[in-house]
Protein backbone atom coordinates (compact mmCIF):
# COMPACT_ATOMS: atom_id res chain seq x y z
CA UNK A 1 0.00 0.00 0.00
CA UNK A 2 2.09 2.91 -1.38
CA UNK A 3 -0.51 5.77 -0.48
CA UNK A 4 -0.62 5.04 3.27
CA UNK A 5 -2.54 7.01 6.12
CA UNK A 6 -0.43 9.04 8.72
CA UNK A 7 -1.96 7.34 11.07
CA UNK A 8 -0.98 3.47 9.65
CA UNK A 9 0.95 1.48 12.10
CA UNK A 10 4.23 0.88 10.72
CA UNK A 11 3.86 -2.72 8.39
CA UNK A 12 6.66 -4.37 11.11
CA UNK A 13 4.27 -3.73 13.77
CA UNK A 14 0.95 -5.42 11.51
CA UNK A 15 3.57 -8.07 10.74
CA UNK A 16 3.74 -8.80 14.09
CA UNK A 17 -0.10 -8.62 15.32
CA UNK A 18 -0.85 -10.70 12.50
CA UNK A 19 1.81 -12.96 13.63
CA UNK A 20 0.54 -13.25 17.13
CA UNK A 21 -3.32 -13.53 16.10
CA UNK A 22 -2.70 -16.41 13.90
CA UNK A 23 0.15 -18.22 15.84
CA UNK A 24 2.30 -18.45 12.94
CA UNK A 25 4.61 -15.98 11.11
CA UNK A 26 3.00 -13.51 8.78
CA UNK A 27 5.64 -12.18 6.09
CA UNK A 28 3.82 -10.15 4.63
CA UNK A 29 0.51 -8.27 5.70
CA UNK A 30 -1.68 -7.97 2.82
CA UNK A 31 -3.24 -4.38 1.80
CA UNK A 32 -6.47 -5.21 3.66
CA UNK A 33 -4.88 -5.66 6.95
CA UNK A 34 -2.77 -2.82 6.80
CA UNK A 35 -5.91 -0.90 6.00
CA UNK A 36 -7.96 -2.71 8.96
CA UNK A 37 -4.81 -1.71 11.33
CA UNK A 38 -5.15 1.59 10.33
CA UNK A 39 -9.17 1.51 10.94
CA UNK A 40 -8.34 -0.14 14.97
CA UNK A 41 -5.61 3.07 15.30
CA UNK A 42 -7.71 5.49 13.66
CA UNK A 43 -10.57 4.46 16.30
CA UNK A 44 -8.37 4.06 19.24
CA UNK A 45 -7.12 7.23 18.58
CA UNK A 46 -10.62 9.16 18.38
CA UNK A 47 -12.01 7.23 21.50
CA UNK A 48 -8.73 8.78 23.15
CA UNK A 49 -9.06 12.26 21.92
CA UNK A 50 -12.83 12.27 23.38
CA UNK A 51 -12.04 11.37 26.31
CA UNK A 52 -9.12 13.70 26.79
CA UNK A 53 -11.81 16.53 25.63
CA UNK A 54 -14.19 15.12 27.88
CA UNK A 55 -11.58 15.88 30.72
CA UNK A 56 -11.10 19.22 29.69
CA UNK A 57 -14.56 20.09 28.84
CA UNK A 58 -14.54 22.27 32.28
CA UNK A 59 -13.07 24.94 29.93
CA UNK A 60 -16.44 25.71 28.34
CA UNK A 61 -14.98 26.80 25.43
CA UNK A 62 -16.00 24.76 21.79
CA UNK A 63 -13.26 26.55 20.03
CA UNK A 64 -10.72 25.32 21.68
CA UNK A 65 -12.04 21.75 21.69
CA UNK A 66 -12.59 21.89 17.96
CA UNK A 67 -9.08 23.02 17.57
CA UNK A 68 -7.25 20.69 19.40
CA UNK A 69 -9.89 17.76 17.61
CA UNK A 70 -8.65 18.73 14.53
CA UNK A 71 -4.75 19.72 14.96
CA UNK A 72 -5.04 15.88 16.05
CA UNK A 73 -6.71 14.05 13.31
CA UNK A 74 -4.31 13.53 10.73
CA UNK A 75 -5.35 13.94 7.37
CA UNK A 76 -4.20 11.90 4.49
CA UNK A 77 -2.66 13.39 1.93
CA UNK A 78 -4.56 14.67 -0.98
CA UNK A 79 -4.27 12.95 -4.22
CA UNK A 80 -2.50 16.08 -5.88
CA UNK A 81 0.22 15.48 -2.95
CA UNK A 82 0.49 11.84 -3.29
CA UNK A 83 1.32 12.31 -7.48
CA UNK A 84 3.71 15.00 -6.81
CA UNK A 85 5.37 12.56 -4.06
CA UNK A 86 5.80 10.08 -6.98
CA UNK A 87 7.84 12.59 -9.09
CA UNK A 88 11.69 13.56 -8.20
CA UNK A 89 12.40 17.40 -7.67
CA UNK A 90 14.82 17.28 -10.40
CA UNK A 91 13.29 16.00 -14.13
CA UNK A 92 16.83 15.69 -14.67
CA UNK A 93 17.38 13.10 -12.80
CA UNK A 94 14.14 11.42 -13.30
CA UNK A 95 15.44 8.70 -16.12
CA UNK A 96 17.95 7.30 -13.72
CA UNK A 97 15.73 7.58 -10.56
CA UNK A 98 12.23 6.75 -11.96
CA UNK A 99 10.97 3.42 -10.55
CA UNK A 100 7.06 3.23 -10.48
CA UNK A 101 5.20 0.96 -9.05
CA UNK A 102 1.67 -0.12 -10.37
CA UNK A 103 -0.12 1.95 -7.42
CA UNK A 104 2.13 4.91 -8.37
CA UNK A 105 0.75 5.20 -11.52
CA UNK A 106 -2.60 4.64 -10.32
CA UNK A 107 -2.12 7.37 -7.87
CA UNK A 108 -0.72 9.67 -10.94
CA UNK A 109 -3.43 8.73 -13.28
CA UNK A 110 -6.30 9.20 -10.76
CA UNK A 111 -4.75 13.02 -9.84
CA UNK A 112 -4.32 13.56 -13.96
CA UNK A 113 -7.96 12.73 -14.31
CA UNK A 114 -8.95 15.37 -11.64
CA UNK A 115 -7.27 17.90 -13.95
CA UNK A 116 -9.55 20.09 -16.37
CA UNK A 117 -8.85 19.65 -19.81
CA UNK A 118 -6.88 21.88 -21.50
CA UNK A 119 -9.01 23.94 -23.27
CA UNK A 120 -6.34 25.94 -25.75
């Protein structure tokens, strides 16, 4: 999964879960357990944040509770971010550095798409 959440437990740490849940040794975690991990820590995390806010709630202030909520929920990237990412700096160097995966291009064909046509 090239296009990963900030909040995505590192694939070592899956690797590892998965390991323990099914009492033998996981190589590899597949896309759709890295995307449930990141599901359980995207949920942990909000539970967490509530109750912290609940906490503070004595503060009577909404604002400030609405700030911290979302200064603390990462957001993925947008798709326009994730293409760039794709792409050296330098288009120089781009023949010797290029190497895209399939989900690359996905990711660079699905922002391309987004564009407006040129209409000159």
């Amino acid at each position: 999964m090239t296009d990963q959440h900030p909040i995505t437990p590192p694939t070592e740490l899956v690797r590892q879960w998965a390991t323990e849940f099914y009492g033998a040794v996981v190589l590899a975690p597949g896309e759709a357990m890295i995307a449930i991990a990141t599901q359980a820590a995207q949920w942990g995390a909000d539970q967490e944040l509530e109750a912290c806010l609940c906490e503070v709630s004595f503060l009577n202030s909404r604002a400030l509770a609405d700030r911290v909520r979302s200064a603390r929920r990462p957001k993925p990237p947008s798709l326009k971010e994730r293409a760039l990412a794709k792409l050296p700096e330098q288009p120089e160097n781009m023949a010797s550095h290029l190497k895209l995966t399939p989900g690359d291009v996905a990711t660079i064909r699905r922002a391309l798409e987004q564009l407006p046509d040129d209409q000159g």
